[in-house]
Protein backbone atom coordinates (compact mmCIF):
# COMPACT_ATOMS: atom_id res chain seq x y z
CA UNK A 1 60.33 29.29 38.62
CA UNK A 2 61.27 26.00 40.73
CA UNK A 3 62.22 26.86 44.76
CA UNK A 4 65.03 24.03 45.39
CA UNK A 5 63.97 24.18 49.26
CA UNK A 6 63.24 20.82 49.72
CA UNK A 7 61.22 20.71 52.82
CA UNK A 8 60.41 16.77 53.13
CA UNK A 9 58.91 13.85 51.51
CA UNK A 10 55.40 12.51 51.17
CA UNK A 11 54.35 10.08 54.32
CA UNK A 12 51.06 9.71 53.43
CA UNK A 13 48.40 11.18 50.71
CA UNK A 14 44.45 10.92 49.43
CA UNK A 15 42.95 13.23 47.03
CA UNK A 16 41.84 15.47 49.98
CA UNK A 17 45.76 16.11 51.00
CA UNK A 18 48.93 14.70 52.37
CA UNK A 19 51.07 14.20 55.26
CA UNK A 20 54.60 14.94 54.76
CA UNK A 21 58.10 13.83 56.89
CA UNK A 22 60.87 16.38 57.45
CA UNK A 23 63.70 16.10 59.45
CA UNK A 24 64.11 19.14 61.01
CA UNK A 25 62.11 22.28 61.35
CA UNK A 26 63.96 25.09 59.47
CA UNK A 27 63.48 28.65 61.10
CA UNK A 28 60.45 29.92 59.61
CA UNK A 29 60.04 27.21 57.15
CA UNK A 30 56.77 25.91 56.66
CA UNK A 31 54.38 28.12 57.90
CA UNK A 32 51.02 27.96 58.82
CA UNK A 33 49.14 28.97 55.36
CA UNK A 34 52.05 28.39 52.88
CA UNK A 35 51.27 27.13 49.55
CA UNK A 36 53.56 24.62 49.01
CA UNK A 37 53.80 21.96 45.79
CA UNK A 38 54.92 18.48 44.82
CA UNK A 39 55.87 17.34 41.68
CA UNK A 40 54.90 14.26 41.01
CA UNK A 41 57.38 11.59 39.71
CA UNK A 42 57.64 10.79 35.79
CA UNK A 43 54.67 12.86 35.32
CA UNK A 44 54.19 16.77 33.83
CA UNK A 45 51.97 17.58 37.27
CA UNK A 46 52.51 18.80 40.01
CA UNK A 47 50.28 19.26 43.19
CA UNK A 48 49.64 22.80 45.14
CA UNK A 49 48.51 22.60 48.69
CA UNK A 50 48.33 24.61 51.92
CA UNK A 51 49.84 23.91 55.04
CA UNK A 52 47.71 23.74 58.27
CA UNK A 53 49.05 21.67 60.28
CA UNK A 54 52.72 20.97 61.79
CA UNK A 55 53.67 18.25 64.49
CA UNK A 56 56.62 17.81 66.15
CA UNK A 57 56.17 13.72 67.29
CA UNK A 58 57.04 12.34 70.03
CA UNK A 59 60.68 11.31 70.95
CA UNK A 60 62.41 9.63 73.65
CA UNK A 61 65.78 11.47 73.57
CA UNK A 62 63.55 14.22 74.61
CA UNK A 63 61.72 12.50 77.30
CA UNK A 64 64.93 11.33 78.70
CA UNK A 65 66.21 14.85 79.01
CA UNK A 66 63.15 16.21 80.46
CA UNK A 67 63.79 13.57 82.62
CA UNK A 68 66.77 14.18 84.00
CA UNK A 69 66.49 17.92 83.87
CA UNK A 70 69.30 18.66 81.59
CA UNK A 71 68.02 21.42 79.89
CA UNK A 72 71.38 22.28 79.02
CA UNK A 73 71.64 24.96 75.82
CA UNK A 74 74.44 22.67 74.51
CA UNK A 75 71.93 19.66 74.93
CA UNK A 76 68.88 21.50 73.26
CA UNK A 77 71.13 22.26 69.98
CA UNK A 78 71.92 18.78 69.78
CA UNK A 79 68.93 17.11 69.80
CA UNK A 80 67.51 19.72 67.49
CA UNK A 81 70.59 19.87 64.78
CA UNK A 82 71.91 16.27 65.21
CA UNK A 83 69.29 14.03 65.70
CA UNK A 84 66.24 13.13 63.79
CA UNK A 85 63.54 15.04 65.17
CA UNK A 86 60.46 13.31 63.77
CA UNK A 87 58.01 16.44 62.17
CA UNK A 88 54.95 15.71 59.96
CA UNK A 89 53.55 18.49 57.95
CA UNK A 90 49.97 18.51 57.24
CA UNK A 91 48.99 20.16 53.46
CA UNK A 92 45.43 20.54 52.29
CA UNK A 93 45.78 19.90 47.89
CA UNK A 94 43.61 23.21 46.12
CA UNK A 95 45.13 22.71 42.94
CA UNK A 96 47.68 21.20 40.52
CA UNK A 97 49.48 21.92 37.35
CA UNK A 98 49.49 20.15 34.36
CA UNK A 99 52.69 21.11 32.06
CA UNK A 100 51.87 24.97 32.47
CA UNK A 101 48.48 25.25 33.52
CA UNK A 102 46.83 25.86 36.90
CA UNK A 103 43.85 24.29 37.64
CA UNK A 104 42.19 25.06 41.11
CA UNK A 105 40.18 22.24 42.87
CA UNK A 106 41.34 18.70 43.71
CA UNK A 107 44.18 16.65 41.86
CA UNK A 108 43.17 13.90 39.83
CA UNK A 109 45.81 11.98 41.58
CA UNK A 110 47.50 12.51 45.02
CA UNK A 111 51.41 12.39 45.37
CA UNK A 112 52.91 8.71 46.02
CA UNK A 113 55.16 8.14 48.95
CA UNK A 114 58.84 9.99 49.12
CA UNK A 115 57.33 12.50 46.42
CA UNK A 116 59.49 15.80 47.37
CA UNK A 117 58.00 18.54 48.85
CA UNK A 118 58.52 22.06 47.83
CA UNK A 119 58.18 25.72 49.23
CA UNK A 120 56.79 27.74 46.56
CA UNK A 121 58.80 31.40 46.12
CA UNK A 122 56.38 34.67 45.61
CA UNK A 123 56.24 34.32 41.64
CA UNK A 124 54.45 30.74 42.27
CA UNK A 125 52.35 32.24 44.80
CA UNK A 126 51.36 35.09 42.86
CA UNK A 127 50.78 32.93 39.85
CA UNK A 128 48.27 30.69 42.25
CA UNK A 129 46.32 33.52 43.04
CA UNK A 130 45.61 34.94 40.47
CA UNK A 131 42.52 32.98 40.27
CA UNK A 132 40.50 33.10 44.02
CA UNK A 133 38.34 29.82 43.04
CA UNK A 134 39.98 27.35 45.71
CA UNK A 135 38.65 29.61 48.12
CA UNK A 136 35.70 27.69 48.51
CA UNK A 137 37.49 24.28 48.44
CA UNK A 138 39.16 25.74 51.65
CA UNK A 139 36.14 27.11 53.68
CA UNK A 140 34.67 23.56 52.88
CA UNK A 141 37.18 21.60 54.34
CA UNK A 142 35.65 19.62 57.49
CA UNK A 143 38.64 18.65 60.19
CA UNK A 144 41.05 21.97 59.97
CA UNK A 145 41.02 24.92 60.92
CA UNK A 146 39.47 26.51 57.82
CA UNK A 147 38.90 29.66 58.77
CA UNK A 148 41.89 30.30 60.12
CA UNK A 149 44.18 28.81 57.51
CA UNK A 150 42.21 30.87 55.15
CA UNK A 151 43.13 34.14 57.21
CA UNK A 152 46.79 33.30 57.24
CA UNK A 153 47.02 32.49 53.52
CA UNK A 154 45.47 35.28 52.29
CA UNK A 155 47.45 38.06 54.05
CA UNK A 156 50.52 36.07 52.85
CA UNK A 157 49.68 36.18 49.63
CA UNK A 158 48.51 39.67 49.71
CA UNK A 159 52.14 40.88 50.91
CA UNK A 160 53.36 38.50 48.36
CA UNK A 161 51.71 40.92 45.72
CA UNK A 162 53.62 44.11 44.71
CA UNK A 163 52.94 46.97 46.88
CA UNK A 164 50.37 48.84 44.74
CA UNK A 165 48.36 45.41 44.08
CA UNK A 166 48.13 44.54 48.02
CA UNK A 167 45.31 46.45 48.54
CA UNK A 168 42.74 45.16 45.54
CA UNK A 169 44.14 41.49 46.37
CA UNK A 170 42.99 41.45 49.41
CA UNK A 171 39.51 43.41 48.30
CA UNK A 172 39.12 41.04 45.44
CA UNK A 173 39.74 37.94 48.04
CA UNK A 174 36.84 39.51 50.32
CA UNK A 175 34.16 39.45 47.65
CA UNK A 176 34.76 35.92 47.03
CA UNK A 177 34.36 35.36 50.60
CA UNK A 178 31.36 37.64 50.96
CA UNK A 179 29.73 35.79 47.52
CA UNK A 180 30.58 32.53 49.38
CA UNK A 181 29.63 33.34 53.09
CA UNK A 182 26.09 35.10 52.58
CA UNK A 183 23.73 33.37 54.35
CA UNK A 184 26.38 32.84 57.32
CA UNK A 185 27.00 36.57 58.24
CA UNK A 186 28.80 36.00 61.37
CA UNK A 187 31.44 33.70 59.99
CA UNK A 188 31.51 36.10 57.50
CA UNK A 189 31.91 39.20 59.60
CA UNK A 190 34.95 37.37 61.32
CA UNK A 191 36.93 36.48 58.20
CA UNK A 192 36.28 39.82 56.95
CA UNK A 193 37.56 41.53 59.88
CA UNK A 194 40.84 39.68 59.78
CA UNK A 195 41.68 40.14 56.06
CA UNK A 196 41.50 43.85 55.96
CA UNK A 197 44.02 45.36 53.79
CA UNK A 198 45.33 47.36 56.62
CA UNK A 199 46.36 44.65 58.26
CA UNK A 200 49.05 43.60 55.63
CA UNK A 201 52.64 42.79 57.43
């Protein structure tokens, strides 16, 4: 199923991941673990990633009214609905799709600049997951905040499942973890103790 939420477009990319624009932050819209996608142009593929990062840059209309103290609600709105707030998205790729099979693991190519980025809906999220082997691509992953990105995607996904899957989801996800994490027992312990299915929102 194809989300038409068009969050941005592609800045930046390398195998590893990309950095994408978007004009304005929509309520609740990426978050912090999403899988997200990008299809990329006059090709059948399209690449999966997960979100762990989001900047808002820096702007001078802001400056000027922290400035001069007009912290106005009226002035807020505007400069958030009406004016191009600069955000960059960070997404870490764990997978693409070729026609209409998921492979987990790197892209053989990276999007190209003002490639579209997508939200993907619980079906494609569920359809991801079904498979757990990016895990490791994800826990390897030197400059982010693995561990935590890890946590957040996981209990996503999890309450992505339907209600009487949630549990073994999150069970199944933990033995990956557990077969990946053995000889590093407190890392382990930590991610362990944040994934419980218990904890599912």
């Amino acid at each position: 199923m194809i989300n038409s939420l068009t969050i941005g477009w592609v800045l930046r990319a390398s195998t590893a991941g990309f950095t994408v624009g978007s004009r304005v932050l929509q309520p609740d819209v990426p978050q912090f673990g999403d899988l997200v996608r990008v299809p990329l142009l006059n090709t059948d593929t399209s690449v999966f990633g997960l979100v762990y990062d989001v900047q808002v840059k820096d702007d001078p209309a802001v400056r000027q009214l922290i400035l001069t103290g007009e912290m106005e609600p009226e002035a807020i709105l505007d400069q958030r609905e009406n004016r191009l707030v600069p955000i960059e998205i960070s997404v870490l790729a764990v997978g693409y799709q070729q026609k209409d099979e998921i492979f987990q693991g790197l892209p053989p190519q990276p999007p190209l600049s003002l490639d579209v980025l997508y939200m993907c809906d619980a079906a494609e999220l569920r359809r991801f997951t079904h498979q757990l082997d990016y895990v490791r691509l994800v826990l390897n992953s030197p400059r982010i905040p693995a561990d935590e990105l890890l946590v957040a995607h996981l209990r996503r996904s999890a309450a992505a499942q339907p209600a009487e899957r949630q549990r073994q989801f999150l069970v199944e996800a933990g033995r990956e973890v557990a077969r990946l994490l053995n000889t590093d027992l407190i890392r382990l312990d930590s991610l362990l103790k944040r994934i419980r299915p218990e904890l599912i929102i």
